[in-house]
C-alpha atoms as a PDB file:
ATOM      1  CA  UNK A   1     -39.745 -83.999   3.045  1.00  0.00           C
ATOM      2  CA  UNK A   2     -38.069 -83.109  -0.043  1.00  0.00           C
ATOM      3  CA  UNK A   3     -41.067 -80.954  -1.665  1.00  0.00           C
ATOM      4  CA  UNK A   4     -40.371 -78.967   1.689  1.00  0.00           C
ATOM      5  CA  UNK A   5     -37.345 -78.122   1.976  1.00  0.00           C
ATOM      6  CA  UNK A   6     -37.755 -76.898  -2.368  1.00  0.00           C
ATOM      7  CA  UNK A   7     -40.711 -74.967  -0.940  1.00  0.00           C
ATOM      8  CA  UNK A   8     -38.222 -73.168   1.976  1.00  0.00           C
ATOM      9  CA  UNK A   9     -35.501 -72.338  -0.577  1.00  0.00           C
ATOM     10  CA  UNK A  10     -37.974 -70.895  -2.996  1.00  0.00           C
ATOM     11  CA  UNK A  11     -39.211 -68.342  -0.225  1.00  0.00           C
ATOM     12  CA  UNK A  12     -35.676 -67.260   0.286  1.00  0.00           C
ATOM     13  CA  UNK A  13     -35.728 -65.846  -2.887  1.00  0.00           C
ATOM     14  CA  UNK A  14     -36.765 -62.001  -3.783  1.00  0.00           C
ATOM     15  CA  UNK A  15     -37.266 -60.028  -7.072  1.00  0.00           C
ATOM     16  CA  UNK A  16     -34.963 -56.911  -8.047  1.00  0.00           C
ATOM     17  CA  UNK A  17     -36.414 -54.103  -9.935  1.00  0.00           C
ATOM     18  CA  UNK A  18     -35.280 -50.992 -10.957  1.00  0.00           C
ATOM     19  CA  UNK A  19     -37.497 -47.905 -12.738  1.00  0.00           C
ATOM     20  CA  UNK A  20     -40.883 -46.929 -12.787  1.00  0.00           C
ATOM     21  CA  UNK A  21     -43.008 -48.499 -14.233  1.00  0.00           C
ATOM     22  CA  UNK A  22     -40.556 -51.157 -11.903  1.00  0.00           C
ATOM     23  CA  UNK A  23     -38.384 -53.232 -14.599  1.00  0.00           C
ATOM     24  CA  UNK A  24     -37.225 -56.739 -13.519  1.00  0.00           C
ATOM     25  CA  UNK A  25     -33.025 -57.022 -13.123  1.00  0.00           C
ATOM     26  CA  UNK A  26     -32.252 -59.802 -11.510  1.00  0.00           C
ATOM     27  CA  UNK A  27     -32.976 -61.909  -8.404  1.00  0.00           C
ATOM     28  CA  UNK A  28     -31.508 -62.205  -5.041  1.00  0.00           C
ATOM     29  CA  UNK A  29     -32.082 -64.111  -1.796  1.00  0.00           C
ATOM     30  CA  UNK A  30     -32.315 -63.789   2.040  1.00  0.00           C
ATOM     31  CA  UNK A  31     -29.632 -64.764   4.429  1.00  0.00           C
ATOM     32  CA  UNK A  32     -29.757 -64.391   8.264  1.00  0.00           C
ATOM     33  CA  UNK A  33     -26.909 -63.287  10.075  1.00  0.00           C
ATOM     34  CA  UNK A  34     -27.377 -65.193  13.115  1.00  0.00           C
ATOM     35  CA  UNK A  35     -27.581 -62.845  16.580  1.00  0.00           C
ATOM     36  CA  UNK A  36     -25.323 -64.326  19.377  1.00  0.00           C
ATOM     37  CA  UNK A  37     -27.161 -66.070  22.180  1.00  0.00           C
ATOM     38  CA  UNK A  38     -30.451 -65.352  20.440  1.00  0.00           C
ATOM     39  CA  UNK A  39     -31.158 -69.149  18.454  1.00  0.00           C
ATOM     40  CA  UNK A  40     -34.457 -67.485  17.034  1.00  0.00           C
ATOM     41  CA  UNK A  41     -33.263 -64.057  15.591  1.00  0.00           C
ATOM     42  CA  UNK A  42     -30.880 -62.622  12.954  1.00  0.00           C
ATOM     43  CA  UNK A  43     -29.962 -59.584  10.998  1.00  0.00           C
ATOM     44  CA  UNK A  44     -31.736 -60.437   7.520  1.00  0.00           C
ATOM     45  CA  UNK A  45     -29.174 -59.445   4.414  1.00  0.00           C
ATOM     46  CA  UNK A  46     -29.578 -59.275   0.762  1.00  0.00           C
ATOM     47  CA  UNK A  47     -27.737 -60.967  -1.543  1.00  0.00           C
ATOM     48  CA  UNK A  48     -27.103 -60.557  -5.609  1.00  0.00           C
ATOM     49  CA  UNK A  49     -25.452 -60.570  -8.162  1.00  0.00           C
ATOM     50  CA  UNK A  50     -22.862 -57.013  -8.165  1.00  0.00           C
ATOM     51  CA  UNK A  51     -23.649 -56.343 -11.932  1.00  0.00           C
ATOM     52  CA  UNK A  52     -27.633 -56.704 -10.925  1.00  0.00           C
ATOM     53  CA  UNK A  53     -26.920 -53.621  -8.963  1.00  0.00           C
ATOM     54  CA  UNK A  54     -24.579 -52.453 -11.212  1.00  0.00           C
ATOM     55  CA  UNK A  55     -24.925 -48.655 -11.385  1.00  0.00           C
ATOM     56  CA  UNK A  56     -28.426 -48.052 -10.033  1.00  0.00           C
ATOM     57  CA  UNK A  57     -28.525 -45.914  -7.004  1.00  0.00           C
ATOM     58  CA  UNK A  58     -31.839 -46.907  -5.909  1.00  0.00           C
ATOM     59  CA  UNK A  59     -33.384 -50.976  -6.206  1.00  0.00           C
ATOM     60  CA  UNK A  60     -36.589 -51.740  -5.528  1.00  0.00           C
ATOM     61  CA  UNK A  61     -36.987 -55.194  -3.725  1.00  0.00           C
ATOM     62  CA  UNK A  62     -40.242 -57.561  -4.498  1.00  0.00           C
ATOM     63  CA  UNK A  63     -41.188 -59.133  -1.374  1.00  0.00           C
ATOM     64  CA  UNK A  64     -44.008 -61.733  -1.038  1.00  0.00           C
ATOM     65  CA  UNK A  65     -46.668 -60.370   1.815  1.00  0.00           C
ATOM     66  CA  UNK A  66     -48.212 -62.058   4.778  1.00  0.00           C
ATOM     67  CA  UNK A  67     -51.391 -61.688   3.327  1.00  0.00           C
ATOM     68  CA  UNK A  68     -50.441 -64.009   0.374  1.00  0.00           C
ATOM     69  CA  UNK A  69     -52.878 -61.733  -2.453  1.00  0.00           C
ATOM     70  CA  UNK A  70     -50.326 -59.223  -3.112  1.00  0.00           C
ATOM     71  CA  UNK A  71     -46.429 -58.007  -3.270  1.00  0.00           C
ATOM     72  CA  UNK A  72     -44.737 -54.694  -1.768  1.00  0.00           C
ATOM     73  CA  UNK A  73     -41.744 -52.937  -2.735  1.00  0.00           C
ATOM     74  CA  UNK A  74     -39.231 -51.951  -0.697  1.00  0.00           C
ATOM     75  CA  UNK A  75     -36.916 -49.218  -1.853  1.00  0.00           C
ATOM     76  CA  UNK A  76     -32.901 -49.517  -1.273  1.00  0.00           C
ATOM     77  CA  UNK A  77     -30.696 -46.151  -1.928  1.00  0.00           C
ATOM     78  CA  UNK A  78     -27.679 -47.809  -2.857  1.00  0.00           C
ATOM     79  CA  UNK A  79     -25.943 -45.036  -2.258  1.00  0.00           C
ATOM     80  CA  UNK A  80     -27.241 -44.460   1.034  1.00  0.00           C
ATOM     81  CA  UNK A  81     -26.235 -48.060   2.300  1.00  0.00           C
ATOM     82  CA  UNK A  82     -23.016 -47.352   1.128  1.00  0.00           C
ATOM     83  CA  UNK A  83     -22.394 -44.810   3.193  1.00  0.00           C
ATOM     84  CA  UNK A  84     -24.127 -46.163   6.111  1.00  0.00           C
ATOM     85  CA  UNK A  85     -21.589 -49.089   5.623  1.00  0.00           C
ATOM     86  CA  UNK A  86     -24.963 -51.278   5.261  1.00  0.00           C
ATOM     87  CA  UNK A  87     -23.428 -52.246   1.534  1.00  0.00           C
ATOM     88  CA  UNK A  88     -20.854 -54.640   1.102  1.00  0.00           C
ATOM     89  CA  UNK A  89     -18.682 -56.759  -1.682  1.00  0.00           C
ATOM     90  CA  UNK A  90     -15.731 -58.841  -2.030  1.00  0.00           C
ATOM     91  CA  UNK A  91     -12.388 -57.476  -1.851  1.00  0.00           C
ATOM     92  CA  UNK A  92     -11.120 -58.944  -4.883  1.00  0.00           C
ATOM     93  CA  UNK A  93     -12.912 -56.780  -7.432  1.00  0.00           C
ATOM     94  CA  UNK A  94     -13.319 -59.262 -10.144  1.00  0.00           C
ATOM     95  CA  UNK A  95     -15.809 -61.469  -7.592  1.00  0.00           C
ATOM     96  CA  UNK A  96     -19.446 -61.140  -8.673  1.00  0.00           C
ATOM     97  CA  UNK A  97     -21.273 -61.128  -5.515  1.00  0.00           C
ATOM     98  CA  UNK A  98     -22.801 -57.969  -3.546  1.00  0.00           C
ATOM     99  CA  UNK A  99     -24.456 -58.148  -0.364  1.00  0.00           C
ATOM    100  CA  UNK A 100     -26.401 -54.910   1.757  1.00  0.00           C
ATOM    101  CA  UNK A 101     -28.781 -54.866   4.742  1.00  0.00           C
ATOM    102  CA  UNK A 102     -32.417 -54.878   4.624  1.00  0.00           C
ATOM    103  CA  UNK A 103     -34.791 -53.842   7.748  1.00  0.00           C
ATOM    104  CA  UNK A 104     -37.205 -56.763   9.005  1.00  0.00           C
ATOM    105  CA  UNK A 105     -40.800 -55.810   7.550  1.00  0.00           C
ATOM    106  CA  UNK A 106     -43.600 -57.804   9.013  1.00  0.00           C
ATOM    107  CA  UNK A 107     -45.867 -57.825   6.477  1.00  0.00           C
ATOM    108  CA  UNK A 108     -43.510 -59.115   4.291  1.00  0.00           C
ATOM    109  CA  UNK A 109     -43.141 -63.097   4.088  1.00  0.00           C
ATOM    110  CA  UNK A 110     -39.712 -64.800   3.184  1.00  0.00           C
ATOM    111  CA  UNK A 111     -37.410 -67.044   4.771  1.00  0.00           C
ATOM    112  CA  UNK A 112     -33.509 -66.318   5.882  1.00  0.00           C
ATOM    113  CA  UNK A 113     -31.093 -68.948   4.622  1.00  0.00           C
ATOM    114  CA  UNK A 114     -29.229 -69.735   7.702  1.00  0.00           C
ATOM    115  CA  UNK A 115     -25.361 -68.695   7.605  1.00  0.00           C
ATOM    116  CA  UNK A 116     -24.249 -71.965   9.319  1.00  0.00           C
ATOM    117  CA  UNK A 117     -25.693 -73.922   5.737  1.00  0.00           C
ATOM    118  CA  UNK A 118     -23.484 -71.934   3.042  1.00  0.00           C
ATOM    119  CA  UNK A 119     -20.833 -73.986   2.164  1.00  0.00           C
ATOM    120  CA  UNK A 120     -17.146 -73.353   2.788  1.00  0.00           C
ATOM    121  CA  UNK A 121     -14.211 -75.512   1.192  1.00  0.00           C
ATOM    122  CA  UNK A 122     -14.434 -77.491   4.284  1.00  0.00           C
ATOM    123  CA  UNK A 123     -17.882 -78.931   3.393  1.00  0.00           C
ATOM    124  CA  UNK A 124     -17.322 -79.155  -0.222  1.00  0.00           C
ATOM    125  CA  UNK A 125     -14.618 -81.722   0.701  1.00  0.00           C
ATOM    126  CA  UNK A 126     -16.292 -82.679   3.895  1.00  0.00           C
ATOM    127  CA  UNK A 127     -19.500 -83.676   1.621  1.00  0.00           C
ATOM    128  CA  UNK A 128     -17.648 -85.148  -1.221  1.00  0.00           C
ATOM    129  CA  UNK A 129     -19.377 -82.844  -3.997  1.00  0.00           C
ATOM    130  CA  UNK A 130     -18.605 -83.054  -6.835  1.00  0.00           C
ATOM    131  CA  UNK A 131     -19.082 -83.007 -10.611  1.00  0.00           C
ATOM    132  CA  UNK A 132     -22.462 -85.083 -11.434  1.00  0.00           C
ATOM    133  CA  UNK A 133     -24.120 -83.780  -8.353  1.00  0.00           C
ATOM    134  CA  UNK A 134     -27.107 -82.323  -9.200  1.00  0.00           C
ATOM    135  CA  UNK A 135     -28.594 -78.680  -8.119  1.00  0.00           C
ATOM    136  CA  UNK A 136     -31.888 -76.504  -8.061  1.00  0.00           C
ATOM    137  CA  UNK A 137     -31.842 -72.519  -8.233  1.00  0.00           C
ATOM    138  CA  UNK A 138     -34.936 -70.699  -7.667  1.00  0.00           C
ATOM    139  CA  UNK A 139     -34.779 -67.690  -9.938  1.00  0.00           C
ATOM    140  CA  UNK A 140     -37.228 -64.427 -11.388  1.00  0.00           C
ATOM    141  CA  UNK A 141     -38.271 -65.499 -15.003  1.00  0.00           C
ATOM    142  CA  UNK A 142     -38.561 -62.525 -16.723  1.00  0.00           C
ATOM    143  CA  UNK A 143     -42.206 -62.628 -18.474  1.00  0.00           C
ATOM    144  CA  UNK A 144     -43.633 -64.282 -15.415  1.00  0.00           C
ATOM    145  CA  UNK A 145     -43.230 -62.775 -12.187  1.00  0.00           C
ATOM    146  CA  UNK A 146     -46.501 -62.836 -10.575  1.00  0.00           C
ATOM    147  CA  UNK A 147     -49.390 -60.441  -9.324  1.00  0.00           C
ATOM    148  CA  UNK A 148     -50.605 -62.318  -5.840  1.00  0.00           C
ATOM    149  CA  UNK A 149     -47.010 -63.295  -4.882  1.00  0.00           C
ATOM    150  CA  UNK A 150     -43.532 -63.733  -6.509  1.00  0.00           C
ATOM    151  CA  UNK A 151     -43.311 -66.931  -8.356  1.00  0.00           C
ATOM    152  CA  UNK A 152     -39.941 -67.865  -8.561  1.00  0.00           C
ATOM    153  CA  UNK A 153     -39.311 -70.777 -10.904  1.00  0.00           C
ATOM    154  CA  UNK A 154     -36.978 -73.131  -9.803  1.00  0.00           C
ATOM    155  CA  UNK A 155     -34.781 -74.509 -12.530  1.00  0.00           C
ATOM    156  CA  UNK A 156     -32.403 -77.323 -12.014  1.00  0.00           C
ATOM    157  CA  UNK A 157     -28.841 -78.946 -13.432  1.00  0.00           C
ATOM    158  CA  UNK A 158     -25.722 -80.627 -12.275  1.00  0.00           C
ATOM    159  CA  UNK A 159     -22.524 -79.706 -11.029  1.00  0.00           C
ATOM    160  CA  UNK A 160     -20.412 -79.593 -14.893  1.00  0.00           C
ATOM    161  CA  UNK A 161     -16.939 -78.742 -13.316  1.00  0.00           C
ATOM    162  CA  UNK A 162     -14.753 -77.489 -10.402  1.00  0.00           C
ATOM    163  CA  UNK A 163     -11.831 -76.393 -12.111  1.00  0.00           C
ATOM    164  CA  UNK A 164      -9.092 -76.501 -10.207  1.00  0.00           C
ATOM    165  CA  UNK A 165      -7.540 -73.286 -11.887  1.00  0.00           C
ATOM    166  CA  UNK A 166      -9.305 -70.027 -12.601  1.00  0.00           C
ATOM    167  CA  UNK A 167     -11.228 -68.973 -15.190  1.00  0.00           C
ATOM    168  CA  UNK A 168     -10.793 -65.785 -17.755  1.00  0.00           C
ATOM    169  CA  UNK A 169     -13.878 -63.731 -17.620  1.00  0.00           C
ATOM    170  CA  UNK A 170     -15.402 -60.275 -18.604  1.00  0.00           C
ATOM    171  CA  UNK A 171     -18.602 -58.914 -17.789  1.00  0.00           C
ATOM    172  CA  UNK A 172     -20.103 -55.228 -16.902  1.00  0.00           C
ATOM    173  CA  UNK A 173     -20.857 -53.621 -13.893  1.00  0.00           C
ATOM    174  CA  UNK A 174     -22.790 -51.049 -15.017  1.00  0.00           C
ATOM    175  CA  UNK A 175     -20.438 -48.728 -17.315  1.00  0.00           C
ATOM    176  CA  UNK A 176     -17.206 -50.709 -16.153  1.00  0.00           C
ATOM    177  CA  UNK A 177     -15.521 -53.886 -17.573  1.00  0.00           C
ATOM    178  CA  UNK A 178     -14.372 -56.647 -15.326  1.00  0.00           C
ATOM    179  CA  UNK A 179     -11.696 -58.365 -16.525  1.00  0.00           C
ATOM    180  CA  UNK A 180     -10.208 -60.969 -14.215  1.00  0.00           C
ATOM    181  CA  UNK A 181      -9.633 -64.856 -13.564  1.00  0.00           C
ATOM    182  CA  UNK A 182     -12.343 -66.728 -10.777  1.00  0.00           C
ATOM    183  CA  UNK A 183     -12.716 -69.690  -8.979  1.00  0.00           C
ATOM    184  CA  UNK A 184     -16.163 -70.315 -10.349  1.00  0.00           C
ATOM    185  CA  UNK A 185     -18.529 -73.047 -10.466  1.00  0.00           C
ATOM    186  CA  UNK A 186     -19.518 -74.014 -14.191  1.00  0.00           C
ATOM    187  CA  UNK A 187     -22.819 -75.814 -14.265  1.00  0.00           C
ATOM    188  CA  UNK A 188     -24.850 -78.137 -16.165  1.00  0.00           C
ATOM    189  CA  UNK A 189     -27.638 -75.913 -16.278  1.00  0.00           C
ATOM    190  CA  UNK A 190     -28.689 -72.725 -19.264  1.00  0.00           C
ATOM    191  CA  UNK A 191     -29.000 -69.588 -16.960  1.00  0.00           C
ATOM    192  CA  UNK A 192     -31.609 -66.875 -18.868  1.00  0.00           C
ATOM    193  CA  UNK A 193     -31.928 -62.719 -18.254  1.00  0.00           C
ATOM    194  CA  UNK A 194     -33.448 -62.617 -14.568  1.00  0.00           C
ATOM    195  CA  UNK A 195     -31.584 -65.865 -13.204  1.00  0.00           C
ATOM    196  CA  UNK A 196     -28.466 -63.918 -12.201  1.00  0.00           C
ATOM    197  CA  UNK A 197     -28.426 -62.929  -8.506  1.00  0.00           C
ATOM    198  CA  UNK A 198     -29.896 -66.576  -8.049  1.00  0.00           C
ATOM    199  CA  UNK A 199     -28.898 -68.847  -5.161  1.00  0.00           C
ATOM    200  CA  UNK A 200     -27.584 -72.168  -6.056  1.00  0.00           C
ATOM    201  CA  UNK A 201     -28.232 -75.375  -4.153  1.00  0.00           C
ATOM    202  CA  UNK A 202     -27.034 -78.880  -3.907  1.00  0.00           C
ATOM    203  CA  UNK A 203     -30.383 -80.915  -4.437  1.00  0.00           C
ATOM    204  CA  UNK A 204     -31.655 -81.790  -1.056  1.00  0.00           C
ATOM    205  CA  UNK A 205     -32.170 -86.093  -1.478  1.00  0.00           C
ATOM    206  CA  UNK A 206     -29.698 -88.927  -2.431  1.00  0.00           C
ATOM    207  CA  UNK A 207     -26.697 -89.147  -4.190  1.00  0.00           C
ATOM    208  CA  UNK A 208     -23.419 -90.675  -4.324  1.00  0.00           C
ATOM    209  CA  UNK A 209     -20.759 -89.680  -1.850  1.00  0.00           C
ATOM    210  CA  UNK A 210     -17.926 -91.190  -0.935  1.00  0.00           C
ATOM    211  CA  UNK A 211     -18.372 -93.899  -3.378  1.00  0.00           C
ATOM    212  CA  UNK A 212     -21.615 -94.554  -1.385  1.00  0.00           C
ATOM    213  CA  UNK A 213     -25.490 -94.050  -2.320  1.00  0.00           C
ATOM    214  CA  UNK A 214     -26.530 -91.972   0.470  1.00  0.00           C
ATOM    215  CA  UNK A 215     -30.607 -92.362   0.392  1.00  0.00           C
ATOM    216  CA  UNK A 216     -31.256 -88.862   2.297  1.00  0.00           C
ATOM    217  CA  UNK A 217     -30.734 -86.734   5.121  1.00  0.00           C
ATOM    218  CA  UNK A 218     -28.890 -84.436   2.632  1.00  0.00           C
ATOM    219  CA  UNK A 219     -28.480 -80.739   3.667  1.00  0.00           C
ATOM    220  CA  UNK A 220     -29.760 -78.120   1.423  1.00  0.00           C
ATOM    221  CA  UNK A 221     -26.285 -76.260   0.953  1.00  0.00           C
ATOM    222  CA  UNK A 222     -25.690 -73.111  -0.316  1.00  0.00           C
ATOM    223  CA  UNK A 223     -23.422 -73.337  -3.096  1.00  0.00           C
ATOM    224  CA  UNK A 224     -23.287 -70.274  -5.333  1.00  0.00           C
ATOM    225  CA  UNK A 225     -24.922 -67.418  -6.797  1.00  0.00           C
ATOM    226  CA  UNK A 226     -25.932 -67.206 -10.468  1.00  0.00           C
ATOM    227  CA  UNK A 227     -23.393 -65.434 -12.332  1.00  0.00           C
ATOM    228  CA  UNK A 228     -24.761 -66.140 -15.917  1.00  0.00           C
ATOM    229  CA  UNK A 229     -24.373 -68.431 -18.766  1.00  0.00           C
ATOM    230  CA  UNK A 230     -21.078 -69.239 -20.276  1.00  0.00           C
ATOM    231  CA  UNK A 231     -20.675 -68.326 -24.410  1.00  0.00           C
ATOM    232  CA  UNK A 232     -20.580 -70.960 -26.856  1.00  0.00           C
ATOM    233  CA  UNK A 233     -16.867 -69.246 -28.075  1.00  0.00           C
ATOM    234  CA  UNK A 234     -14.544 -66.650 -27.313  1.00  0.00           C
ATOM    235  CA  UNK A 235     -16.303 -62.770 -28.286  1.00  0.00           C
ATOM    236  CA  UNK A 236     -16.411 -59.767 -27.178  1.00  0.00           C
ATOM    237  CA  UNK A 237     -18.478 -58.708 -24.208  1.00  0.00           C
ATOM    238  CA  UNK A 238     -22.297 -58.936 -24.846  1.00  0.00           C
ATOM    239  CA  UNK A 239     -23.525 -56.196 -22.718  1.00  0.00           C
ATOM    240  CA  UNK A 240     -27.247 -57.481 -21.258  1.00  0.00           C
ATOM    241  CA  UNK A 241     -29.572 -55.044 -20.128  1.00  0.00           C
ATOM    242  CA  UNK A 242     -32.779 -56.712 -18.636  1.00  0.00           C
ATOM    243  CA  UNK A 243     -34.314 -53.831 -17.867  1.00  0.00           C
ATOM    244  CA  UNK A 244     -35.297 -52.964 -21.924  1.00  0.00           C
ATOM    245  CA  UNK A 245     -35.709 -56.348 -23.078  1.00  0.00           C
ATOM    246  CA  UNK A 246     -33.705 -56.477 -27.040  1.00  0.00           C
ATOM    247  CA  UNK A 247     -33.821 -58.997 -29.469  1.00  0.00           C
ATOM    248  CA  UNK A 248     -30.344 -59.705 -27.881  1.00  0.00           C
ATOM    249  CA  UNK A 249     -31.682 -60.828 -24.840  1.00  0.00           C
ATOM    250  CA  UNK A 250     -30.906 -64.761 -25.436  1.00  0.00           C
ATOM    251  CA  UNK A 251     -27.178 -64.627 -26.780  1.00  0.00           C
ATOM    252  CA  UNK A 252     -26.269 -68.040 -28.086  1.00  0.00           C
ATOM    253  CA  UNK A 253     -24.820 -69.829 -25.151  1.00  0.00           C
ATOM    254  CA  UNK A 254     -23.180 -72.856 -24.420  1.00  0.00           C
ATOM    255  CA  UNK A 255     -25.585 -74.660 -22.344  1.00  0.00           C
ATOM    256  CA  UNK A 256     -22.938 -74.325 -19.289  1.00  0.00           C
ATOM    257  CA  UNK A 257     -23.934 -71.399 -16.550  1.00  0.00           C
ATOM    258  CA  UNK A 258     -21.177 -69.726 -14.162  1.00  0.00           C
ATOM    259  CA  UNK A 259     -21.743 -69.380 -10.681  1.00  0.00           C
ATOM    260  CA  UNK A 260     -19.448 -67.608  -8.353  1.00  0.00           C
ATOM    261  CA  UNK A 261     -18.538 -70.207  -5.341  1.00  0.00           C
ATOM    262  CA  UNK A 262     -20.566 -69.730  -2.151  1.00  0.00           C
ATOM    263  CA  UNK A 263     -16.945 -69.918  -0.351  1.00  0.00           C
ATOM    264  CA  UNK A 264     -16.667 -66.370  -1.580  1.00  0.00           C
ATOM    265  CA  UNK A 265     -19.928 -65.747  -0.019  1.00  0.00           C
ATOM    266  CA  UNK A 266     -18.583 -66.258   3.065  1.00  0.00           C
ATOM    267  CA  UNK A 267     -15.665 -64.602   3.002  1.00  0.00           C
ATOM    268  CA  UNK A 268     -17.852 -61.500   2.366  1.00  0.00           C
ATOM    269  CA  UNK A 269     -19.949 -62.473   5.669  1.00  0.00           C
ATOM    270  CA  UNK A 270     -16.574 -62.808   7.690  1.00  0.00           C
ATOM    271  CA  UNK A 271     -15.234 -58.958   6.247  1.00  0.00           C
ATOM    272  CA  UNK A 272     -13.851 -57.236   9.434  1.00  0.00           C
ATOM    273  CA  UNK A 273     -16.515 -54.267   8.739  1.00  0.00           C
ATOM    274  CA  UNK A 274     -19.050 -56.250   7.647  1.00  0.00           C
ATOM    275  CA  UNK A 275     -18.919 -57.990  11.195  1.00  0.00           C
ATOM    276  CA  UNK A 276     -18.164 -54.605  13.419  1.00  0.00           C
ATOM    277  CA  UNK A 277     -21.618 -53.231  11.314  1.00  0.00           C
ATOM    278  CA  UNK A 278     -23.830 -56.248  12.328  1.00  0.00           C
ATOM    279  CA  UNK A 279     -22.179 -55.729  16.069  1.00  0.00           C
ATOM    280  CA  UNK A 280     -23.574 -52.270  16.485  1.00  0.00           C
ATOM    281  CA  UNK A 281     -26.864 -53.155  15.114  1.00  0.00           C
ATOM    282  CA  UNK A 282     -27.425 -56.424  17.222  1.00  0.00           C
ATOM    283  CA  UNK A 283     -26.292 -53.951  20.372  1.00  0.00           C
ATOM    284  CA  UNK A 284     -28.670 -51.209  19.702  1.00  0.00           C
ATOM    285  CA  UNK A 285     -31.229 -54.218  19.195  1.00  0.00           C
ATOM    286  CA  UNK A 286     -33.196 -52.347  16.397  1.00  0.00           C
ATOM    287  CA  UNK A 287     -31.922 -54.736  13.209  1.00  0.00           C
ATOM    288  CA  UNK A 288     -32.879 -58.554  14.686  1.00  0.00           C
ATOM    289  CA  UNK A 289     -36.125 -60.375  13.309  1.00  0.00           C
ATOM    290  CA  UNK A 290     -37.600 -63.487  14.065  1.00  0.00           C
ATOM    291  CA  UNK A 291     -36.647 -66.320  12.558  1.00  0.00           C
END
């Protein structure tokens, strides 16, 4: 049951690519935004890391194929969806997270991680997790990404802290510098160039909760997206590009990786134009796919 559900969360994953020759950036992963009334379709949406997009005003998406012996590539103007109001992020600038509308293809083969399965604060103390708990993210490794189908290797840790108070960072967007304090998630876990973007999940079989062993029947939550790895000291920004691939590339780190909380996820999802958007599209019925 277990090797299943890994197997589903893998295939929620795609590849980000910029360039051509296509360079890999990053990874993201499918959500479905669930159609009202309709239990079997949903408005798929793409989710990342904002500094994978970063400045790029077109990304090229790696999708798996129905025929299972090759990948496409789907285009994305970034610019385009912005307009469209198909692109969306966070209000609070300083939140890592960016999230834009994709048409269903059918040749393409991935699965939509449902909306009703990312966790809010509410299941985080609902579920009792905690630090110890252990989690899996499926993420693009850089010098192996596959010919046939993308091979997303899925790398695994523990839950190192929930800090109760927020955390100084600074990272690019593109040419701009973030500076700001996050709730984050810091995990036991060494994230590597192509990991960020990554969706982060509490392992799906038994663990301790409420001071009991619970043996399984564990949901698969959503609990963050791959930010990056932590630094083993204070320093000045070390600006990653993963398109051309430096000596640089693997930064001493401290073993810990950031993840932005999949709370903030949410609060994306529940944006007042976010919500109006995915109202005209499921009314027009053009934007639903199977599920």
């Amino acid at each position: 049951m277990t090797s299943h559900i890994v197997s589903v969360i893998s295939d929620t994953v795609v590849f980000l690519f910029v360039g051509n020759p296509p360079q890999p950036i990053g990874t993201a992963f499918v959500v479905g935004y669930p159609v009202p009334g309709r239990d079997e379709t949903y408005v798929p949406l793409i989710v990342t890391a904002k500094h994978v997009v970063a400045d790029n005003t077109q990304v090229l998406c790696r999708f798996s194929t129905q025929a299972g012996t090759n990948t496409a590539y789907v285009s994305y103007d970034i610019q385009a969806l912005r307009r469209e109001g198909d692109y969306w992020e966070h209000p609070d600038d300083g939140v890592d997270i960016a999230v834009f509308r994709s048409p269903h293809y059918v040749e393409t083969k991935y699965v939509a991680f449902p909306r009703d399965l990312i966790a809010t604060r509410d299941t985080v103390r609902g579920e009792d997790i905690a630090q110890g708990d252990r989690i899996v993210f499926p993420a693009l490794l850089v010098n192996f990404v596959g010919s046939s189908r993308n091979y997303p290797v899925l790398r695994n840790g523990a839950i190192a802290l929930l800090p109760e108070e927020k955390v100084s960072m600074r990272y690019a967007v593109g040419p701009r510098v973030i500076q700001t304090q996050q709730e984050v998630l810091l995990l036991e876990a060494t994230s590597i160039p192509g990991a960020s973007g990554a969706p982060i999940f509490l392992w799906p079989g038994p663990r301790i909760k409420n001071n009991s062993y619970v043996l399984g029947g564990v949901k698969a939550y959503l609990l963050g997206i791959m930010h990056g790895f932590y630094p083993a000291e204070p320093r000045e920004l070390v600006d990653v590009q993963i398109a051309t691939v430096t000596e640089r590339m693997y930064a001493e780190n401290s073993g810990i990786a950031i993840a932005f909380p999949s709370w903030r996820l949410d609060e994306i999802l529940r944006r007042d134009d976010l919500k109006a958007r995915m109202d005209q599209l499921i009314a027009i019925g053009s934007a639903a796919a199977p599920l």
